[in-house]
C-alpha atoms as a PDB file:
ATOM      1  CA  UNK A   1       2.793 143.207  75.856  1.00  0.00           C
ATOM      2  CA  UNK A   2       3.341 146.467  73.590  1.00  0.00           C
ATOM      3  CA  UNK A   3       3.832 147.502  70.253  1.00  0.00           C
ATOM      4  CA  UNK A   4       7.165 148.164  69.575  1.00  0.00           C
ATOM      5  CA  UNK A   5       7.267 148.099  65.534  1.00  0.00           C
ATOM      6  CA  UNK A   6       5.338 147.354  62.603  1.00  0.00           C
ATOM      7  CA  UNK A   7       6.727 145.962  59.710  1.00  0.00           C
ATOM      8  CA  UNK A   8       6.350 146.243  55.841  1.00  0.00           C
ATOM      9  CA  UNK A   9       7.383 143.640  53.158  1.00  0.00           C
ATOM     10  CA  UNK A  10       8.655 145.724  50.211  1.00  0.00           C
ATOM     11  CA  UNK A  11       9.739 144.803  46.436  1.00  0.00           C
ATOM     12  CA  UNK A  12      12.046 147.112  46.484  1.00  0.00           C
ATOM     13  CA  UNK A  13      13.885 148.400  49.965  1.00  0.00           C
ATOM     14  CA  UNK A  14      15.833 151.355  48.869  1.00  0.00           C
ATOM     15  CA  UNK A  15      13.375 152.594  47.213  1.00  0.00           C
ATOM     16  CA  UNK A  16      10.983 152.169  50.230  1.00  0.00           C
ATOM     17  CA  UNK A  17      13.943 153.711  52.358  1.00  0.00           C
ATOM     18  CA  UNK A  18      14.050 156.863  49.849  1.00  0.00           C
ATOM     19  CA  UNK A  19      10.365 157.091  50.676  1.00  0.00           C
ATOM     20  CA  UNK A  20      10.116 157.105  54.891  1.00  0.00           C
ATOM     21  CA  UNK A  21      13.080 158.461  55.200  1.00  0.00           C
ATOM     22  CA  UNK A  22      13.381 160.770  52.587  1.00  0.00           C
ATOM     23  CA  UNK A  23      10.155 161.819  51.367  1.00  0.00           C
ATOM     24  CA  UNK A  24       8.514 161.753  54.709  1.00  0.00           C
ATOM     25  CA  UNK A  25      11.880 162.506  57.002  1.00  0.00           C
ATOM     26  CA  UNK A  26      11.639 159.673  59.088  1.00  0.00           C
ATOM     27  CA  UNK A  27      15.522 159.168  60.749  1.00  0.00           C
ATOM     28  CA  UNK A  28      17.366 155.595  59.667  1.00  0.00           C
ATOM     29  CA  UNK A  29      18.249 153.974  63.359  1.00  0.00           C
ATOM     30  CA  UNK A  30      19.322 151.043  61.640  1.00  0.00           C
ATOM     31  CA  UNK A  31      20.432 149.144  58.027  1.00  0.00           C
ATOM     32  CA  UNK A  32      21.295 145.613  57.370  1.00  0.00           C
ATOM     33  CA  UNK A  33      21.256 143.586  54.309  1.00  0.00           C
ATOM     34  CA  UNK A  34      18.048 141.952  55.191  1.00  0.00           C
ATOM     35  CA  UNK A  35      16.425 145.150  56.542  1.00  0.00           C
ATOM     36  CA  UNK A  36      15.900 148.630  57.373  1.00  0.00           C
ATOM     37  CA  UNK A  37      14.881 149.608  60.980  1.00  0.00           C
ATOM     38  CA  UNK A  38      13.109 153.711  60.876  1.00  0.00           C
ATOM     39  CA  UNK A  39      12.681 155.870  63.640  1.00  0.00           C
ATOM     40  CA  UNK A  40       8.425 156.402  63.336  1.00  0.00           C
ATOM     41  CA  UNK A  41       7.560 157.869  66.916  1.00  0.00           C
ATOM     42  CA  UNK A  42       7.261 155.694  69.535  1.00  0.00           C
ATOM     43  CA  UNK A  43       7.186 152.461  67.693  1.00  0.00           C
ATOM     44  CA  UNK A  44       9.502 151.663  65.017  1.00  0.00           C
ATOM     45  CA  UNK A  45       9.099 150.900  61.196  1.00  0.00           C
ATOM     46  CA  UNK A  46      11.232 148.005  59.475  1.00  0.00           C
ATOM     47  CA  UNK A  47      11.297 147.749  55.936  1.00  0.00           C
ATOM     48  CA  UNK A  48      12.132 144.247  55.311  1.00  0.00           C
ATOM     49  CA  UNK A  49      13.075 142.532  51.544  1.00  0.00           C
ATOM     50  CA  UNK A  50      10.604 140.226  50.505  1.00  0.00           C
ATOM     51  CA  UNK A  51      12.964 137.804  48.875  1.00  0.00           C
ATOM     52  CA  UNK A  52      13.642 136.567  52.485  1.00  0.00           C
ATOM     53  CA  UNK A  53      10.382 135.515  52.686  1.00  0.00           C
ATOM     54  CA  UNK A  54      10.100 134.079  49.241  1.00  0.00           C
ATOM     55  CA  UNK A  55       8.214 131.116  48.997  1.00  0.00           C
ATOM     56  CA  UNK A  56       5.827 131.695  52.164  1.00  0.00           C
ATOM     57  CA  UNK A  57       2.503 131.962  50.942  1.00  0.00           C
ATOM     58  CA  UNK A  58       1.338 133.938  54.027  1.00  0.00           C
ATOM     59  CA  UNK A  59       4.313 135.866  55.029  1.00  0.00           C
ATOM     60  CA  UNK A  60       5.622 136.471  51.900  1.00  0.00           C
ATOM     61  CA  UNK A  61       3.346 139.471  50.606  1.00  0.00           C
ATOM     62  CA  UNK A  62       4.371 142.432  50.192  1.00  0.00           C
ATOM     63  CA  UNK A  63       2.340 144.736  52.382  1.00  0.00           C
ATOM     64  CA  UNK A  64       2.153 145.296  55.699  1.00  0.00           C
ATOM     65  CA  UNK A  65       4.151 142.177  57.207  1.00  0.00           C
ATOM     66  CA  UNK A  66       3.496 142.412  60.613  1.00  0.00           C
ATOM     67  CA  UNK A  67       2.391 143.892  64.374  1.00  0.00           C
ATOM     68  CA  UNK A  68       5.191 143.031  66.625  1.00  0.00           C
ATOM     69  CA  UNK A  69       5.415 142.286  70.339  1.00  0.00           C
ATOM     70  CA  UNK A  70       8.399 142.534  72.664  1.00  0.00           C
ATOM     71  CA  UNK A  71       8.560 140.068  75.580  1.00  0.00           C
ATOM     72  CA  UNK A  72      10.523 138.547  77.883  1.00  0.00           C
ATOM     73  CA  UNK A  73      10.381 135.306  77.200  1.00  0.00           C
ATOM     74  CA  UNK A  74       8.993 134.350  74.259  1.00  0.00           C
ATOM     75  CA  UNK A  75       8.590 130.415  75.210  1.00  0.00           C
ATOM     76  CA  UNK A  76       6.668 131.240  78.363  1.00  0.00           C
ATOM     77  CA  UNK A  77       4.361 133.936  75.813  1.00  0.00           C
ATOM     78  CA  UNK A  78       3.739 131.107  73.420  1.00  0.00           C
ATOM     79  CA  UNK A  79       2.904 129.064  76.333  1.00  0.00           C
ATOM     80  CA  UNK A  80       0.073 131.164  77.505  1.00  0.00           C
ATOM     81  CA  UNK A  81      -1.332 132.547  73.854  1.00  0.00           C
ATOM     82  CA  UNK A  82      -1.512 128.549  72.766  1.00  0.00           C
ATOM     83  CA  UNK A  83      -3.062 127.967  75.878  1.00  0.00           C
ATOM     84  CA  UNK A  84      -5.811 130.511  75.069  1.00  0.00           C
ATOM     85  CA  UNK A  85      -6.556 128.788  71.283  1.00  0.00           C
ATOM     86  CA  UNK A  86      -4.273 130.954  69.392  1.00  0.00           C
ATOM     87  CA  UNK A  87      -2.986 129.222  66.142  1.00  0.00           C
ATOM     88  CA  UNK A  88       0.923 129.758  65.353  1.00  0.00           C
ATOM     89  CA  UNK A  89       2.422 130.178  62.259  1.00  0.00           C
ATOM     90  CA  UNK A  90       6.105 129.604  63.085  1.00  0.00           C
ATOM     91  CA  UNK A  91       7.216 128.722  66.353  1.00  0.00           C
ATOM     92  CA  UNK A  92       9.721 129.953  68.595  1.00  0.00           C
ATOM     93  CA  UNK A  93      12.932 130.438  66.487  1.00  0.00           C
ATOM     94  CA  UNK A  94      16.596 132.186  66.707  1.00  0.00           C
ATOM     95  CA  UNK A  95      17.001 134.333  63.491  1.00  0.00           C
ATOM     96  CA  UNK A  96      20.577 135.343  65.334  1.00  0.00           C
ATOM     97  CA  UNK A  97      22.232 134.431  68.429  1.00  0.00           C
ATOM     98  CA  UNK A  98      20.335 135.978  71.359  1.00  0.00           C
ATOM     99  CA  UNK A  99      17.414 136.890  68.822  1.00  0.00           C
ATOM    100  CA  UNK A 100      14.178 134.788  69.216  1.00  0.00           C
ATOM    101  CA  UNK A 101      11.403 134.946  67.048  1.00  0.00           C
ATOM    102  CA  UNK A 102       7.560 133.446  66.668  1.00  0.00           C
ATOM    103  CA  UNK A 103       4.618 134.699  64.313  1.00  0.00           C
ATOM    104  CA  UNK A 104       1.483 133.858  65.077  1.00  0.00           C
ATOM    105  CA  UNK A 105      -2.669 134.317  63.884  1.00  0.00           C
ATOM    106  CA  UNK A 106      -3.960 137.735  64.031  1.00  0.00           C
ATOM    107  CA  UNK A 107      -7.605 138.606  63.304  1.00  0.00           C
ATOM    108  CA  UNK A 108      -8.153 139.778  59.611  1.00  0.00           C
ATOM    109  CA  UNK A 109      -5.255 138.041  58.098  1.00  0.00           C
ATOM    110  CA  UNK A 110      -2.907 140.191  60.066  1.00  0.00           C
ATOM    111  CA  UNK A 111       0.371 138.840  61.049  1.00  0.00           C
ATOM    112  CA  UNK A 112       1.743 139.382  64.963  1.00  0.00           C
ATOM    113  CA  UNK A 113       5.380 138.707  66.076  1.00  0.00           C
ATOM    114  CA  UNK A 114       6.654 137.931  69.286  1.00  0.00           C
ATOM    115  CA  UNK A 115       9.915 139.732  69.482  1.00  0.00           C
ATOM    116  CA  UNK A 116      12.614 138.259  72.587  1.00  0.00           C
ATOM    117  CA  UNK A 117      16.122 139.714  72.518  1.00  0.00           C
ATOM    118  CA  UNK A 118      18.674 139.030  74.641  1.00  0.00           C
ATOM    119  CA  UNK A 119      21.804 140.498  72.629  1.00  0.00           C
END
């Protein structure tokens, strides 16, 4: 597994945009309604609304949102991490066709992703 982004839950996501990409020059690789994906090195940043996580005690504070892992195939990763005690917070799920989805327990409150696209 790697790092491939790290995302922020923000009140307000053009003004957050204004900031990483203007303030600190960071280049927009993509924008949609629900979020904005920033160019920040070798991993990416996404600036994500919080009203789409409204209601979710845990993953609805704004803050750092989560560490987020690309893999392959994100029932066969579940699989193994349960298998080693790890506690999930959602399982597996398609946001968007192709687009699968699962958060899970990090130490410290911190909340990891596995990311599996296949768009």
């Amino acid at each position: 597994m790697e790092i491939w982004k790290i995302a922020l839950l923000v009140d307000d996501i053009e003004t957050a945009e204004d900031f990483y990409a203007g303030l600190l020059g960071m280049e927009v690789i993509s924008r949609s309604p629900r979020s904005v994906h920033l160019n920040a090195g070798s991993v990416r940043l996404e600036l994500i609304r919080k009203e789409l996580f409204e209601g979710d005690e845990r993953l609805g504070k704004t803050g750092m949102h989560h560490l987020s892992f690309k893999v392959d195939d994100i029932e066969k990763e579940t699989k193994k991490l349960k298998a080693k005690g790890v506690q999930f917070i959602k399982e597996p799920f398609e946001i968007v066709e192709g687009l699968k989805l699962a958060f899970f327990d990090g130490l410290n409150n911190v909340n990891l992703q596995l990311f599996d696209d296949k768009r």
